[in-house]
N, C-alpha and C. Protein backbone atom coordinates (compact mmCIF):
# COMPACT_ATOMS: atom_id res chain seq x y z
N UNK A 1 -20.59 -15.58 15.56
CA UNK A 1 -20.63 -16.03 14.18
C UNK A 1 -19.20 -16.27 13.69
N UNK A 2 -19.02 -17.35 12.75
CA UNK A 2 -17.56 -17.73 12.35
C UNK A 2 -17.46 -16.74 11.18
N UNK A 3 -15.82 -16.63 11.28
CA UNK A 3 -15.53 -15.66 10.45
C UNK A 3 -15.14 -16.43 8.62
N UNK A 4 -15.83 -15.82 8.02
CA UNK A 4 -15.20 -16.92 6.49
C UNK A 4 -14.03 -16.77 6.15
N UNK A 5 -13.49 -17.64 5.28
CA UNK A 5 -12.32 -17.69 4.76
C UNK A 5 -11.66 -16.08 4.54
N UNK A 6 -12.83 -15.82 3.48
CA UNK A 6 -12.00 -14.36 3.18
C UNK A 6 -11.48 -13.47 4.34
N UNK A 7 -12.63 -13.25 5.43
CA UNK A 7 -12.15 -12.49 6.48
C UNK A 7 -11.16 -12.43 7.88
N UNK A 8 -10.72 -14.18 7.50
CA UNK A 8 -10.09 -14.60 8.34
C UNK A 8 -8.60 -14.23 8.18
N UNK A 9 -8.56 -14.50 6.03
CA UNK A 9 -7.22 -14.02 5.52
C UNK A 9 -6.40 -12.41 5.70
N UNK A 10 -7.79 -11.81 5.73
CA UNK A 10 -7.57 -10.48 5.91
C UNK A 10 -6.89 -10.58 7.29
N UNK A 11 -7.83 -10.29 7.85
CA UNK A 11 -7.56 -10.37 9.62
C UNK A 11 -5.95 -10.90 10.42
N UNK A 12 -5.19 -11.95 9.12
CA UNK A 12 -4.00 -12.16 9.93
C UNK A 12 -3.04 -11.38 9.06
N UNK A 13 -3.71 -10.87 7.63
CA UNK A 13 -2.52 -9.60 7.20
C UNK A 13 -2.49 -8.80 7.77
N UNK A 14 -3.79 -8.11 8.47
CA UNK A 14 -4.04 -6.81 9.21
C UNK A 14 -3.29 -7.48 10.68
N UNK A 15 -2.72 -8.24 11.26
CA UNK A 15 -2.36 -8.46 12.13
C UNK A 15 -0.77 -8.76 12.13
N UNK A 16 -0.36 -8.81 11.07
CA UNK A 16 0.69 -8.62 10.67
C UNK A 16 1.35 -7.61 9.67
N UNK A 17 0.21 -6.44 9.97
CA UNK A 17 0.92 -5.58 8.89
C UNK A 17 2.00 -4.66 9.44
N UNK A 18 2.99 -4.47 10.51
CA UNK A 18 4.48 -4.11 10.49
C UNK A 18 5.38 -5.46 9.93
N UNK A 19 4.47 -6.59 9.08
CA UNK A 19 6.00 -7.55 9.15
C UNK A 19 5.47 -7.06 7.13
N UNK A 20 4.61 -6.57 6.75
CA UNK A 20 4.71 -6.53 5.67
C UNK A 20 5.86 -6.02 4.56
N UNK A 21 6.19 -6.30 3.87
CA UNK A 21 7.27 -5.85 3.20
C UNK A 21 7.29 -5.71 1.72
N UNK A 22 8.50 -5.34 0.94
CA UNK A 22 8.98 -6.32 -0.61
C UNK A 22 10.53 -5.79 -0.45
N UNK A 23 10.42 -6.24 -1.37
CA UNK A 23 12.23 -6.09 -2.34
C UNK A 23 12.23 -5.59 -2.85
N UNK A 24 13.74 -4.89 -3.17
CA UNK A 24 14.27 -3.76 -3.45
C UNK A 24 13.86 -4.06 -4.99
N UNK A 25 14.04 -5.41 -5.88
CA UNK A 25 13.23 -5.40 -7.07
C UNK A 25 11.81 -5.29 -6.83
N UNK A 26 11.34 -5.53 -5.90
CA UNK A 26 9.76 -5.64 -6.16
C UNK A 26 9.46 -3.86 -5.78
N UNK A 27 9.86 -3.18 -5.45
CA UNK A 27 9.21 -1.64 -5.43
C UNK A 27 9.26 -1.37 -6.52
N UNK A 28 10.41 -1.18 -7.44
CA UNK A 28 10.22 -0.66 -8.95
C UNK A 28 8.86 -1.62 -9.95
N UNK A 29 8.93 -3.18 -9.59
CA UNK A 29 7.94 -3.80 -10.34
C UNK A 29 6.23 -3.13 -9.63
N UNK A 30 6.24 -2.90 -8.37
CA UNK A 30 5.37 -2.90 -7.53
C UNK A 30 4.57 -1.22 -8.42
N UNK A 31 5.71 -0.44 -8.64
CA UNK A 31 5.13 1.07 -9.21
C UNK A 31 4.81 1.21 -10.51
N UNK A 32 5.73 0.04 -11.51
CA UNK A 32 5.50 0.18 -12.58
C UNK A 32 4.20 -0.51 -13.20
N UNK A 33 3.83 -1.42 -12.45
CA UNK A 33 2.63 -2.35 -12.59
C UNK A 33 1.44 -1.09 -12.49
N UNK A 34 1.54 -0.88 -11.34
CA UNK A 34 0.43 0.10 -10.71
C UNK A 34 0.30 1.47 -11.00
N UNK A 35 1.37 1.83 -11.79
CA UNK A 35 1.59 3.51 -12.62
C UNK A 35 1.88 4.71 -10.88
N UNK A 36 1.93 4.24 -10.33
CA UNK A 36 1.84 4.95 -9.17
C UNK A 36 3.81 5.45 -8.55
N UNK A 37 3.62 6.40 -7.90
CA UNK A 37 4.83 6.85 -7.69
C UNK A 37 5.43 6.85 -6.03
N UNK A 38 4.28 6.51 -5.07
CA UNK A 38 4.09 6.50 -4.03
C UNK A 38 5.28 5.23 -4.06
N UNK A 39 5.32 5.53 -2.45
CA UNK A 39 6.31 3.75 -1.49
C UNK A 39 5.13 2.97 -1.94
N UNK A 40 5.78 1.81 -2.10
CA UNK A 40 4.74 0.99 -2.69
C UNK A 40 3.81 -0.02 -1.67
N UNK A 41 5.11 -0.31 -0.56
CA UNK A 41 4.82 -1.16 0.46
C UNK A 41 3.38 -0.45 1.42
N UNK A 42 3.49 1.06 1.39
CA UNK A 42 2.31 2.36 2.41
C UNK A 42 1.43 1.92 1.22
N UNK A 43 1.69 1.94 0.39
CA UNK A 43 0.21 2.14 -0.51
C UNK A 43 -0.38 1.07 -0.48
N UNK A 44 0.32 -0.08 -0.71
CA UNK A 44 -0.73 -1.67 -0.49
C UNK A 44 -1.28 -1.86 0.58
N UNK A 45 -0.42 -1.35 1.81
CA UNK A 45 -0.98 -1.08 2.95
C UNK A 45 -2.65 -0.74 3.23
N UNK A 46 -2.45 0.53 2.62
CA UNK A 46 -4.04 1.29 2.32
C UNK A 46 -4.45 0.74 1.82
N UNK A 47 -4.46 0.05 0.32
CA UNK A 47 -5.48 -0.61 -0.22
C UNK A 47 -5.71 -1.96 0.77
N UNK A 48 -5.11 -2.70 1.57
CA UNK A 48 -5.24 -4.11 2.42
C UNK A 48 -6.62 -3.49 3.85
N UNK A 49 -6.06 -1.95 4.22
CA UNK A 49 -6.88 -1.48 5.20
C UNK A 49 -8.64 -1.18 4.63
N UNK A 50 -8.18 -1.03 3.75
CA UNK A 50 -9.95 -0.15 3.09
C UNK A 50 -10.89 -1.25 3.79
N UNK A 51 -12.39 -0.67 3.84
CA UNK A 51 -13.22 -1.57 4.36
C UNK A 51 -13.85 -2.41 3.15
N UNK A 52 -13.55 -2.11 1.89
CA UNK A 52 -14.41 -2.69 1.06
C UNK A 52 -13.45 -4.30 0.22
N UNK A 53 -11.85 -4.45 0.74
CA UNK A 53 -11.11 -4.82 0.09
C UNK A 53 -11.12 -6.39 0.48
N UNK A 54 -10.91 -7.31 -0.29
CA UNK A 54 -11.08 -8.70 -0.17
C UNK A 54 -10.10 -9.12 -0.11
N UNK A 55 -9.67 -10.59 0.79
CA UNK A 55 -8.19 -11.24 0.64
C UNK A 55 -8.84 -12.99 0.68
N UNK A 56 -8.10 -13.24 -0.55
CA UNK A 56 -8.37 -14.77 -0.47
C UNK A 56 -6.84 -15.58 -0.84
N UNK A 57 -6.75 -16.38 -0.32
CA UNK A 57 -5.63 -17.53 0.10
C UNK A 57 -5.76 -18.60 -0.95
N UNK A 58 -4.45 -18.67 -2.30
CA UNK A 58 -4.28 -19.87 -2.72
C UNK A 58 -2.79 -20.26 -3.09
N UNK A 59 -2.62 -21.09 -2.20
CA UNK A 59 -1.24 -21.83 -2.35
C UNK A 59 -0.24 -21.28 -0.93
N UNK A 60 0.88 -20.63 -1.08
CA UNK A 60 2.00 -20.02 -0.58
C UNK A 60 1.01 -18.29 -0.59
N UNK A 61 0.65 -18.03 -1.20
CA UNK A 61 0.30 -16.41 -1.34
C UNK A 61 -1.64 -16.32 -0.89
N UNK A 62 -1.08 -14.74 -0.22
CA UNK A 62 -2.96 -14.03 -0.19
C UNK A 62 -2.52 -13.29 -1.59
N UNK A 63 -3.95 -12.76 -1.89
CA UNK A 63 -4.27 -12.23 -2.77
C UNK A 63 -5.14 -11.37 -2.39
N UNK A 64 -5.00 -9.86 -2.34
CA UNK A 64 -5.69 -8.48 -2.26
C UNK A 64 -6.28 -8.12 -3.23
N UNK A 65 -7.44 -7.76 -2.90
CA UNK A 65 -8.14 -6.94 -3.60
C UNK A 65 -9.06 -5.87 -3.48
N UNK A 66 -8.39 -4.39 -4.07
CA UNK A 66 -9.05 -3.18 -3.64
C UNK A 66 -9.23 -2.21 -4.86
N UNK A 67 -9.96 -1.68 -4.75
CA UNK A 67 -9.91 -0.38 -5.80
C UNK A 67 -9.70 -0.96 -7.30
N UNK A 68 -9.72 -1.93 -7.78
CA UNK A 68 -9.29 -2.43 -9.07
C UNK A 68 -8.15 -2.30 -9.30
N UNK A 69 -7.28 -2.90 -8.25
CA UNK A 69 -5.44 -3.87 -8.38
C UNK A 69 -5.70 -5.16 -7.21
N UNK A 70 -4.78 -5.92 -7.77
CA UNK A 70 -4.81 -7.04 -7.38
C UNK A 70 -3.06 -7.22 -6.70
N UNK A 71 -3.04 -7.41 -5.55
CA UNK A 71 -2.38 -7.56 -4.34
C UNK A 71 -1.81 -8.91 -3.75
N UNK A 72 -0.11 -9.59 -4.53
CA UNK A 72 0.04 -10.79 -4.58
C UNK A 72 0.77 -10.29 -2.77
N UNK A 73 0.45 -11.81 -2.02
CA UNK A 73 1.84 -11.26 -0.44
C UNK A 73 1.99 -12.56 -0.10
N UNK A 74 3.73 -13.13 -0.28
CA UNK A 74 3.71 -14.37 0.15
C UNK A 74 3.02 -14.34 1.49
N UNK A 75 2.17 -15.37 1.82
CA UNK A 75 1.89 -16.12 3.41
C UNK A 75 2.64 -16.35 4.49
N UNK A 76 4.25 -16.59 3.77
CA UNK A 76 4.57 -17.18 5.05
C UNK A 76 5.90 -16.15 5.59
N UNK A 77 6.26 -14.80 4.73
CA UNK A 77 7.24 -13.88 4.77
C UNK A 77 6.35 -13.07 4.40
N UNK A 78 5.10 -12.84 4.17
CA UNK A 78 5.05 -11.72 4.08
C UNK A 78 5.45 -10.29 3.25
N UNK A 79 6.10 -10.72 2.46
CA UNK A 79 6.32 -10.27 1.07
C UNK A 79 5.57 -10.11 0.28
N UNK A 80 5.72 -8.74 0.04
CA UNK A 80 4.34 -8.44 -1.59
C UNK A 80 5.03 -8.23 -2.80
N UNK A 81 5.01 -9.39 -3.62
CA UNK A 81 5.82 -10.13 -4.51
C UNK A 81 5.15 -9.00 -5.65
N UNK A 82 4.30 -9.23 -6.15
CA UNK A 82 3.79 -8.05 -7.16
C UNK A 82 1.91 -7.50 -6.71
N UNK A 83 1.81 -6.52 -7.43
CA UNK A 83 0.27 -5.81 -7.56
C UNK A 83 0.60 -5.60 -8.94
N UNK A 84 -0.79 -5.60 -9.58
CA UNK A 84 -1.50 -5.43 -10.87
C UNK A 84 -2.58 -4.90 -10.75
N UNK A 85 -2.80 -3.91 -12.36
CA UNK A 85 -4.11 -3.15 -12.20
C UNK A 85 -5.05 -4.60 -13.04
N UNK A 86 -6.19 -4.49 -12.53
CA UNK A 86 -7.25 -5.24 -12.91
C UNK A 86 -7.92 -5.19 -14.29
């Protein structure tokens, strides 16, 4: 069976998740968005791994979605530019 869009997007973050990253601005935006105190880069991590979490593709960026935050990661670096709570 073919895999759909959504699961396909997932599947090449999860296949690239040691190239995942952000910037040294994007951790402080990344915690303050999300109220959270954790590394920010491990924690999106987890939310990208969960089994229930969705990734859909528009433009340059995926877009995560887990637990009620939303998970911006450029496509082509791999950069997680920002997360927001929902």
């Amino acid at each position: 069976m073919q895999k759909s869009g959504g699961e396909m997007h997932k599947k090449i973050l999860l296949e690239n998740i040691d190239r995942i990253h952000t910037t040294e601005m994007g951790v402080g935006r990344i915690q303050r968005n999300l109220g959270i105190t954790d590394e920010p880069v491990g924690y999106c991590i987890n939310k990208l791994k969960k089994e229930n979490s969705t990734v859909t593709k528009k433009g340059k960026n995926y877009y995560v979605e887990s637990d009620g935050c939303r998970i911006t990661v450029n496509a082509s670096s791999f950069t997680i530019i920002t997360a927001h709570k929902k």
